[in-house]
C-alpha atoms as a PDB file:
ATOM      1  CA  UNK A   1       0.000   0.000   0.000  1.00  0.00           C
ATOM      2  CA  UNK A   2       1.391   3.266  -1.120  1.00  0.00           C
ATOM      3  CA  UNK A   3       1.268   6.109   1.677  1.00  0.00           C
ATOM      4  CA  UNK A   4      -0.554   9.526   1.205  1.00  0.00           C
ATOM      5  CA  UNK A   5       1.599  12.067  -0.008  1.00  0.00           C
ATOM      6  CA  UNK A   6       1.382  15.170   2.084  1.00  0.00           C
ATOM      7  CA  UNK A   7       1.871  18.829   0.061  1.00  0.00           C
ATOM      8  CA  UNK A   8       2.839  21.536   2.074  1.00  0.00           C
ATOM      9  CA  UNK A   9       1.852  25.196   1.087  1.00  0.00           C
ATOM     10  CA  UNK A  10       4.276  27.396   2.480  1.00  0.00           C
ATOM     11  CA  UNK A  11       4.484  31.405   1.506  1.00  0.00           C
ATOM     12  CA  UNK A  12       4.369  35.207   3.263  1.00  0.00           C
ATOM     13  CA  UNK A  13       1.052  36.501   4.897  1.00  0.00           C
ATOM     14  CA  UNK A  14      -2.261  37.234   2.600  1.00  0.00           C
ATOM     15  CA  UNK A  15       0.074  35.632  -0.373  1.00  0.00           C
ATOM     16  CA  UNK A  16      -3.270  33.043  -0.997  1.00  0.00           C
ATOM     17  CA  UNK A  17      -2.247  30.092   0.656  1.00  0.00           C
ATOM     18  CA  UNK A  18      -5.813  29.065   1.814  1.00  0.00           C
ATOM     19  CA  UNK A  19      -7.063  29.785  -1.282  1.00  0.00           C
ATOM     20  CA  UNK A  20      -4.558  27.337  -3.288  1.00  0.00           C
ATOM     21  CA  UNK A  21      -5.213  24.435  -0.580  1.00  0.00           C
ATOM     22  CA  UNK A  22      -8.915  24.343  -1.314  1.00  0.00           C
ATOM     23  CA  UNK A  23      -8.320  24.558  -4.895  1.00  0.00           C
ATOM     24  CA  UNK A  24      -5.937  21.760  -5.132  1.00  0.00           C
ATOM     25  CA  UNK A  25      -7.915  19.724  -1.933  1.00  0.00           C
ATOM     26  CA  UNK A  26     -10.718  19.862  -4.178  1.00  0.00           C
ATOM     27  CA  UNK A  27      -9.403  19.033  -7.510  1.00  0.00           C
ATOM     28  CA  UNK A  28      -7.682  16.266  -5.613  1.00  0.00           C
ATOM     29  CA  UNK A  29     -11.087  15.064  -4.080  1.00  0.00           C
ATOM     30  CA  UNK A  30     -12.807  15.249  -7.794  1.00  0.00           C
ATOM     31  CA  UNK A  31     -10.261  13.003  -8.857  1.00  0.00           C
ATOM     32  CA  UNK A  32     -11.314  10.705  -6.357  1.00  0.00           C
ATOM     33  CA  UNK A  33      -8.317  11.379  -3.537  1.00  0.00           C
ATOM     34  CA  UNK A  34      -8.535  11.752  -0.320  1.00  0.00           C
ATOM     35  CA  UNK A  35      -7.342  15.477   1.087  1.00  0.00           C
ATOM     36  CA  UNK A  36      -7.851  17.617   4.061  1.00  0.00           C
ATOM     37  CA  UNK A  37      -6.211  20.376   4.937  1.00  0.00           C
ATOM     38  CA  UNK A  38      -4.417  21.237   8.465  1.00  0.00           C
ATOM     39  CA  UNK A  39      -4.353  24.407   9.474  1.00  0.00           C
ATOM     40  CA  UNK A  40      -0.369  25.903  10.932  1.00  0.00           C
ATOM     41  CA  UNK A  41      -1.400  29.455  11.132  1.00  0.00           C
ATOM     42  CA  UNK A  42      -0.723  30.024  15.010  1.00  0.00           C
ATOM     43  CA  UNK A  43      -3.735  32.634  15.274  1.00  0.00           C
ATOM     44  CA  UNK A  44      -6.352  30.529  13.276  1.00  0.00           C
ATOM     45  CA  UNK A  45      -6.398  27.607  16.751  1.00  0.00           C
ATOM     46  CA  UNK A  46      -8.344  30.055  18.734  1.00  0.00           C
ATOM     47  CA  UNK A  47     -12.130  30.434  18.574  1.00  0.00           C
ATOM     48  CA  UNK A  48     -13.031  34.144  18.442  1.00  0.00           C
ATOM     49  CA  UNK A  49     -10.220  35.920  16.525  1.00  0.00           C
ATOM     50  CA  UNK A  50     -12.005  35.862  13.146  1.00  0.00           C
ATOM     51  CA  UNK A  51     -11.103  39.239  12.671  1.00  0.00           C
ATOM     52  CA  UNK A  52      -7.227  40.578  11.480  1.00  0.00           C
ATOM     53  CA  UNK A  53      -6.338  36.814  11.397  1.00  0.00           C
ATOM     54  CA  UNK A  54      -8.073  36.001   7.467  1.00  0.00           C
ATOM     55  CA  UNK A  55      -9.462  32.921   8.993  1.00  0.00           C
ATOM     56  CA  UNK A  56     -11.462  31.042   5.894  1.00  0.00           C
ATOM     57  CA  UNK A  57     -15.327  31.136   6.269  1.00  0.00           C
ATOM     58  CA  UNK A  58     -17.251  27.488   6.085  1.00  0.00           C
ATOM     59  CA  UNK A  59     -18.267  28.862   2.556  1.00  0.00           C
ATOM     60  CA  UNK A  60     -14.619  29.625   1.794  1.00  0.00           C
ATOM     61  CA  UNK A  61     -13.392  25.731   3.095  1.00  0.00           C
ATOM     62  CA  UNK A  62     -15.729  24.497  -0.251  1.00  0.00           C
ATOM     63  CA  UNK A  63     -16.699  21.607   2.268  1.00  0.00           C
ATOM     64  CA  UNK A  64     -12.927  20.414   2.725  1.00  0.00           C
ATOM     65  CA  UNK A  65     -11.884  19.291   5.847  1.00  0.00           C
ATOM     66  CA  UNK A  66     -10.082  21.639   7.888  1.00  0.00           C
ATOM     67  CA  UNK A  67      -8.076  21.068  11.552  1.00  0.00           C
ATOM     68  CA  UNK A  68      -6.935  23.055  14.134  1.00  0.00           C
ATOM     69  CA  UNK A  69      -8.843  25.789  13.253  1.00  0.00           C
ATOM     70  CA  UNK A  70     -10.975  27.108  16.458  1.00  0.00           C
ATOM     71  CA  UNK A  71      -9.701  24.079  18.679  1.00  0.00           C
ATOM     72  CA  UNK A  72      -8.588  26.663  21.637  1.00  0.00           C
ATOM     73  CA  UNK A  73     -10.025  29.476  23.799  1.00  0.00           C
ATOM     74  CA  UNK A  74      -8.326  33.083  24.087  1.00  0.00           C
ATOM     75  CA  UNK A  75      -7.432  33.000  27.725  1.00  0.00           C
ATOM     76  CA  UNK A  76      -5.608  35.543  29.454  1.00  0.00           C
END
């Protein structure tokens, strides 16, 4: 059994990243592969700071799986 290959998207801030991820996570699903996409941004883990971070929408994820996005509380 071959492994999944992972594809990292690397790049500078408001470059498109999330953007590209989707698009290729969902060409990749209508091709009948598996893909999900995990978040690394370090602002996008905590619920609540939708705002100056560029978090994706739902509508914007296409229906792709996304992780560590909102998984934490802003504590002080």
């Amino acid at each position: 059994m071959i492994a999944p290959a992972t594809l990292a998207i690397v790049g500078p801030t408001a470059s498109g990243k999330s953007s590209l991820a989707v698009a290729v996570a969902g060409r990749l699903v209508e091709r009948g592969r598996p893909a999900e996409i995990v978040n690394a941004d370090s602002m996008l883990v905590y619920r609540g700071m939708d705002i100056g971070t560029a978090k994706p929408t739902p509508s914007e994820r296409a229906g792709i799986v996304h992780h560590l996005i909102d998984v934490m509380d802003v504590t002080a």
